[in-house]
C-alpha atoms as a PDB file:
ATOM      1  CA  UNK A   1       2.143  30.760 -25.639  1.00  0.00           C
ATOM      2  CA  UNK A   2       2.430  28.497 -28.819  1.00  0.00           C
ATOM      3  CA  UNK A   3       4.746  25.144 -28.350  1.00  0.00           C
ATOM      4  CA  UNK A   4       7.618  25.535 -30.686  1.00  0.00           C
ATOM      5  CA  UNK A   5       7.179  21.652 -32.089  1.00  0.00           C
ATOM      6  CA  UNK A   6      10.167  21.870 -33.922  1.00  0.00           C
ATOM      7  CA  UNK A   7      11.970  22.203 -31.115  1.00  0.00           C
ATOM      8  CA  UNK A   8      10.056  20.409 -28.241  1.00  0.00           C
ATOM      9  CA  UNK A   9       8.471  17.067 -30.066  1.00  0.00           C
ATOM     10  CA  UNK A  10      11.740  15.416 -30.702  1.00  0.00           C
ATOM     11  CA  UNK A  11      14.075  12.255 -30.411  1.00  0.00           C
ATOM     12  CA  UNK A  12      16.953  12.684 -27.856  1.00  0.00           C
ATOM     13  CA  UNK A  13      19.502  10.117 -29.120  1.00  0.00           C
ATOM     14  CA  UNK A  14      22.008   9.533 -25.853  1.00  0.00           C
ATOM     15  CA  UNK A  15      25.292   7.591 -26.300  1.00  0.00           C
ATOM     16  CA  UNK A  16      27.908   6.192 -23.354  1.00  0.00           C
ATOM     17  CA  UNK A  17      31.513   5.881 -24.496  1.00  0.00           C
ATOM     18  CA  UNK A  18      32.553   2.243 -22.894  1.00  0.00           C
ATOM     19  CA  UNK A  19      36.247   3.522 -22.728  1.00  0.00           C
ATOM     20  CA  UNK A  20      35.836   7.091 -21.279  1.00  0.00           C
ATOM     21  CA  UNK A  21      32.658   6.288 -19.387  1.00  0.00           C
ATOM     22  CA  UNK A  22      31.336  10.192 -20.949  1.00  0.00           C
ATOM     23  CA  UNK A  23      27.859  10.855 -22.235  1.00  0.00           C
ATOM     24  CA  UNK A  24      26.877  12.431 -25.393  1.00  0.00           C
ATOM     25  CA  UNK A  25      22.951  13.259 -26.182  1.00  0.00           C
ATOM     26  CA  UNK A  26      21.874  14.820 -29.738  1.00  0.00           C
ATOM     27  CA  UNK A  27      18.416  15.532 -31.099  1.00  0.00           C
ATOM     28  CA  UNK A  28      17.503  13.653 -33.841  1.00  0.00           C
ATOM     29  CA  UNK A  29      13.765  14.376 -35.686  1.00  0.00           C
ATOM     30  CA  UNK A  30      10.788  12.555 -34.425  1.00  0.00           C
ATOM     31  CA  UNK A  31       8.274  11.340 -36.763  1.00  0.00           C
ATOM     32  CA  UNK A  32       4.452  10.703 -35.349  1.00  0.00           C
ATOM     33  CA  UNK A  33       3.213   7.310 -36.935  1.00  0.00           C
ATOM     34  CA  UNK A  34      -0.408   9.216 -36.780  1.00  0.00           C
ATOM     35  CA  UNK A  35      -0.831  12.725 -37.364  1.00  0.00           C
ATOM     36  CA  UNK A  36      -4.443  14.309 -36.253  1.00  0.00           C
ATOM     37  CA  UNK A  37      -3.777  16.056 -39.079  1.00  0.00           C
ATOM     38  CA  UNK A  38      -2.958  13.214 -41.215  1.00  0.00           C
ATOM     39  CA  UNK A  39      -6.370  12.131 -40.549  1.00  0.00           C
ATOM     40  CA  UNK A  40      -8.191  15.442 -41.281  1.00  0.00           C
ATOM     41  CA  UNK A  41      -6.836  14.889 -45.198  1.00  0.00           C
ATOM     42  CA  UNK A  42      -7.525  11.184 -45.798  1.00  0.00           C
ATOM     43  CA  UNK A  43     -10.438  10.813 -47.908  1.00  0.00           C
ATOM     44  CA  UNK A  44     -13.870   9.330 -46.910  1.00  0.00           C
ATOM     45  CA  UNK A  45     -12.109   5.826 -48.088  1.00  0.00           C
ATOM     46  CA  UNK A  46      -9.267   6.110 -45.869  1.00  0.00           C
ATOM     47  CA  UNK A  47     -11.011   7.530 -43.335  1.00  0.00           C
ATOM     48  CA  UNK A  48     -13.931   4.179 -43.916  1.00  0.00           C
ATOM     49  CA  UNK A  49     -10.807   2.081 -43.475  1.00  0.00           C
ATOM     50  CA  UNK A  50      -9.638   2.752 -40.278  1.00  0.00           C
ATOM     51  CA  UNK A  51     -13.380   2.933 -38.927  1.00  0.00           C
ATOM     52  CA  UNK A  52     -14.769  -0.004 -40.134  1.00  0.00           C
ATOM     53  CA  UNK A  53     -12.944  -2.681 -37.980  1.00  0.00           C
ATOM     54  CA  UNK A  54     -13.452  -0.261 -34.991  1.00  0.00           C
ATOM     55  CA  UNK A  55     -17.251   0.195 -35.364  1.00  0.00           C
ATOM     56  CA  UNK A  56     -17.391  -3.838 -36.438  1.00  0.00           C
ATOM     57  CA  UNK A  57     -15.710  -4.392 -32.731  1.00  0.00           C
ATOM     58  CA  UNK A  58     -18.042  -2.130 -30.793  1.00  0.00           C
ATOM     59  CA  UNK A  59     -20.676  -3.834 -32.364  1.00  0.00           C
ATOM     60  CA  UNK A  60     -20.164  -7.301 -31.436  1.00  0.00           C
ATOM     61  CA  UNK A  61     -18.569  -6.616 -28.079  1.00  0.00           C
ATOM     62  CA  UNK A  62     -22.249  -4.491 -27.248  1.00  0.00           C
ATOM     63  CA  UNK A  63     -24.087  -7.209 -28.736  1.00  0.00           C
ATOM     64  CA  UNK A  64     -22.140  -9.316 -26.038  1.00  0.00           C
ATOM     65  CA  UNK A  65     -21.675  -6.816 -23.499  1.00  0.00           C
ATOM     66  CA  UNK A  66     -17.868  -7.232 -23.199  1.00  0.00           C
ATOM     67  CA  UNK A  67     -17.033  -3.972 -21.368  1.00  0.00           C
ATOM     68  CA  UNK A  68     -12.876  -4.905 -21.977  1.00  0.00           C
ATOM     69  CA  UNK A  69     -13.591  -5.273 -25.949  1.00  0.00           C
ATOM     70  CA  UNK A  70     -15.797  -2.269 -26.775  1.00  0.00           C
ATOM     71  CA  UNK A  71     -13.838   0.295 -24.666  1.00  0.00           C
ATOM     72  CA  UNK A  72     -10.062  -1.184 -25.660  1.00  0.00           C
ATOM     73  CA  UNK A  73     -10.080   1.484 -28.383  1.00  0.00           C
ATOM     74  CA  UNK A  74     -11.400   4.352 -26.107  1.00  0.00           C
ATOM     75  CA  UNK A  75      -9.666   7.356 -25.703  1.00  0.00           C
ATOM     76  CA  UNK A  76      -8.558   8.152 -22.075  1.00  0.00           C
ATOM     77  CA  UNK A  77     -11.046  10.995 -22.010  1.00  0.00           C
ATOM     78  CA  UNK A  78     -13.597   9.034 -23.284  1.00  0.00           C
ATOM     79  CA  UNK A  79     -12.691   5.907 -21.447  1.00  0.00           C
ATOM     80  CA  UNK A  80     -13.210   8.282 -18.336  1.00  0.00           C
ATOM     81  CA  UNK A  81     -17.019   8.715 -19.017  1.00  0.00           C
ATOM     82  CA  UNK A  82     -17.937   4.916 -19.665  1.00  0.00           C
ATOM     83  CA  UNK A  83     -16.930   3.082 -16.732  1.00  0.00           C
ATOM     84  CA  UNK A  84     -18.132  -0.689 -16.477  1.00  0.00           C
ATOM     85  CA  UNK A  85     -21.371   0.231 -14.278  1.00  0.00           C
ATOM     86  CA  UNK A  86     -22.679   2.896 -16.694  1.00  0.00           C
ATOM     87  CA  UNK A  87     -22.036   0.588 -19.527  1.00  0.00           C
ATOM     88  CA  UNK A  88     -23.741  -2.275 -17.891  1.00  0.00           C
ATOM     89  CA  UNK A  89     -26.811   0.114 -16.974  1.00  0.00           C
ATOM     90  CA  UNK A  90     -27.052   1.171 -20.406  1.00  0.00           C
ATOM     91  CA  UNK A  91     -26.643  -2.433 -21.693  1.00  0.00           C
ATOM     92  CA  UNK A  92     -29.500  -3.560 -19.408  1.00  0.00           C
ATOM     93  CA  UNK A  93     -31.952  -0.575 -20.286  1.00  0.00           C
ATOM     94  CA  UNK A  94     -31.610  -0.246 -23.990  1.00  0.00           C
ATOM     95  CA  UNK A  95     -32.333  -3.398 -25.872  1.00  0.00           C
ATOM     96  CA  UNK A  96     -31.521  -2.411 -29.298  1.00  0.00           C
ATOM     97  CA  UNK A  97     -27.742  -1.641 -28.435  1.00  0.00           C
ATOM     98  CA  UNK A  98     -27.504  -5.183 -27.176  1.00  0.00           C
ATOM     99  CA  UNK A  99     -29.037  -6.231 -30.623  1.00  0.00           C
ATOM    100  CA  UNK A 100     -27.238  -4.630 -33.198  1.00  0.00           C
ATOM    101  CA  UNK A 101     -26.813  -6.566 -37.084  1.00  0.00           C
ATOM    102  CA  UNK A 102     -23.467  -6.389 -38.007  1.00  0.00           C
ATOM    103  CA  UNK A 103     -24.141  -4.987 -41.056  1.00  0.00           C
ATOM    104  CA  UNK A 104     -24.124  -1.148 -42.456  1.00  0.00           C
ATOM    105  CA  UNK A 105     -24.133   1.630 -44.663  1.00  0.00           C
ATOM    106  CA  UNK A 106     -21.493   4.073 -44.439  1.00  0.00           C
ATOM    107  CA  UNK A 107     -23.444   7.950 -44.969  1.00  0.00           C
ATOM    108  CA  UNK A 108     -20.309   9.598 -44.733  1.00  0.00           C
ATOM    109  CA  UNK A 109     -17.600  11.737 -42.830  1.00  0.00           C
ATOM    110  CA  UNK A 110     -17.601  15.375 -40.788  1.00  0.00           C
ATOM    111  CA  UNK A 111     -14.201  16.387 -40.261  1.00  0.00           C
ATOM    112  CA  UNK A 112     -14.023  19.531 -37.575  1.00  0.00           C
ATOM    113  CA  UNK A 113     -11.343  20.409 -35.242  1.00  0.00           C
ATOM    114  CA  UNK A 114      -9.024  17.479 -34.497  1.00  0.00           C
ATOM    115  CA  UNK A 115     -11.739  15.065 -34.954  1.00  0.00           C
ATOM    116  CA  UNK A 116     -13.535  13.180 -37.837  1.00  0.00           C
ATOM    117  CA  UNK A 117     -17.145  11.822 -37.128  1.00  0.00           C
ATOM    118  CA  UNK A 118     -17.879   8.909 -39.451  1.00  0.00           C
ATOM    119  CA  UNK A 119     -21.813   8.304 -39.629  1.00  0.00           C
ATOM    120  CA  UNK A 120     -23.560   4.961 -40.472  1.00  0.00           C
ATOM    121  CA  UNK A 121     -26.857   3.607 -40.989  1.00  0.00           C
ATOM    122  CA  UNK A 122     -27.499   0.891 -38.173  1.00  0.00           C
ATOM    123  CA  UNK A 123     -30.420  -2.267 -37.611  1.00  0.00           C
ATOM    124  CA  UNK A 124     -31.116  -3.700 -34.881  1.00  0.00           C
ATOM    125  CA  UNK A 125     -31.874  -7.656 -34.939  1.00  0.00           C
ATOM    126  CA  UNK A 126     -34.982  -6.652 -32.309  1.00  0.00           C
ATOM    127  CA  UNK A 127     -36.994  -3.745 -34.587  1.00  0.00           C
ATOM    128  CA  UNK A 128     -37.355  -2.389 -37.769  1.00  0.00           C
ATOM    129  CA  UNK A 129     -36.084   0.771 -39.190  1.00  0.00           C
ATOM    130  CA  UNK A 130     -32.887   2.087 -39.348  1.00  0.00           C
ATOM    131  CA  UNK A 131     -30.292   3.407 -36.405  1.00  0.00           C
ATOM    132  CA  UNK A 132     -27.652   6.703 -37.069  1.00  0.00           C
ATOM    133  CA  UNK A 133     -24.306   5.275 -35.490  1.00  0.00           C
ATOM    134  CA  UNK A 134     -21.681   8.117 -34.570  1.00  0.00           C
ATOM    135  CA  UNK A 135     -18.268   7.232 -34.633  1.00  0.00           C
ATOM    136  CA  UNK A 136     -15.620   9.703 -33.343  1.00  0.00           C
ATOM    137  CA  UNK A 137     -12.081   9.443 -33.935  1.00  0.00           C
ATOM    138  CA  UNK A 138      -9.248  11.372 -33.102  1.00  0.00           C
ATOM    139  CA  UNK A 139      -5.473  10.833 -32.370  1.00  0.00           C
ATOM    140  CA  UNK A 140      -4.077  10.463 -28.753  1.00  0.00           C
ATOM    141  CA  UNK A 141      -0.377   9.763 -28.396  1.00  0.00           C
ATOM    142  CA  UNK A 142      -0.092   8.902 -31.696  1.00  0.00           C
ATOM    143  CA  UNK A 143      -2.329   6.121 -32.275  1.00  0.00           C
ATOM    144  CA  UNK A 144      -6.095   6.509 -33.557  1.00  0.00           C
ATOM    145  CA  UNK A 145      -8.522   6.581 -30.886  1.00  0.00           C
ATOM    146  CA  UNK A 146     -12.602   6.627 -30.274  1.00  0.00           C
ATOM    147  CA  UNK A 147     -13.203   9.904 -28.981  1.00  0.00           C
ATOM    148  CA  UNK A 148     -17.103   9.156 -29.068  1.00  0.00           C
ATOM    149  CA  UNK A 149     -19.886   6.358 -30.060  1.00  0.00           C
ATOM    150  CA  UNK A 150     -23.568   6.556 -29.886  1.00  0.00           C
ATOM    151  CA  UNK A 151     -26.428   4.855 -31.687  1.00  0.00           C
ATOM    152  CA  UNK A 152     -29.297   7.464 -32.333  1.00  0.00           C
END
């Protein structure tokens, strides 16, 4: 069975009348801030935008292995997977994660489902060549989230 959105995602505006002490409740339109698919339909430059400062964050806090700082953009589902000891295991048993150069080159956007992956070419401060980073994002309760992030 389908969710009739028109009907179920809205405002319920609900009013007391100080004299009469009676309640009235209306539905007013609800507007999400961040649409999944508002983010299917940005461009690759809109879509670099909003991933940027997110990817620039999980950078540094890995570098630094601050658990708090790289997950604080998580989505609950991923957050649910990468739990402070398997982040500190990982941390400890892969050095280049812990030794990532801030810099990178954006290769581009996938865009499937509900989700867009944005791909970029990585370096690590500790060995040469170059890194594929994977950046998931999605939308969960209206604000963008990190669905998924891995350094290949």
């Amino acid at each position: 069975m389908k969710i009739d959105d028109a009907n179920w995602h809205c405002l319920t505006v609900s009013q007391r009348d100080r004299k009469s002490g009676e309640f009235s409740m209306n539905k007013a339109p609800m507007h999400n801030l961040v649409d999944w698919m508002d983010l299917l339909k940005k461009s690759d430059k809109e879509i670099l935008e909003i991933a940027s400062p997110l990817w620039d964050n999980l950078i540094i806090c890995s570098n630094s292995q601050d658990y708090f700082g790289f997950t604080k953009d998580f989505s609950a589902r991923m957050l649910f997977g990468a739990n402070e000891i398997e982040l500190a295991k990982q941390w400890t048993n892969n050095e280049v994660i812990t030794n990532l150069k801030q810099e990178n080159e954006f290769l581009g956007c996938i865009r499937r489902d509900e989700h867009v992956t944005v791909l970029f070419k990585q370096k690590s401060t500790i060995s040469d060549g170059d890194y594929l980073g994977r950046l998931v994002l999605g939308t969960e309760d209206g604000e963008i989230k990190i669905f998924g992030a891995t350094i290949f």
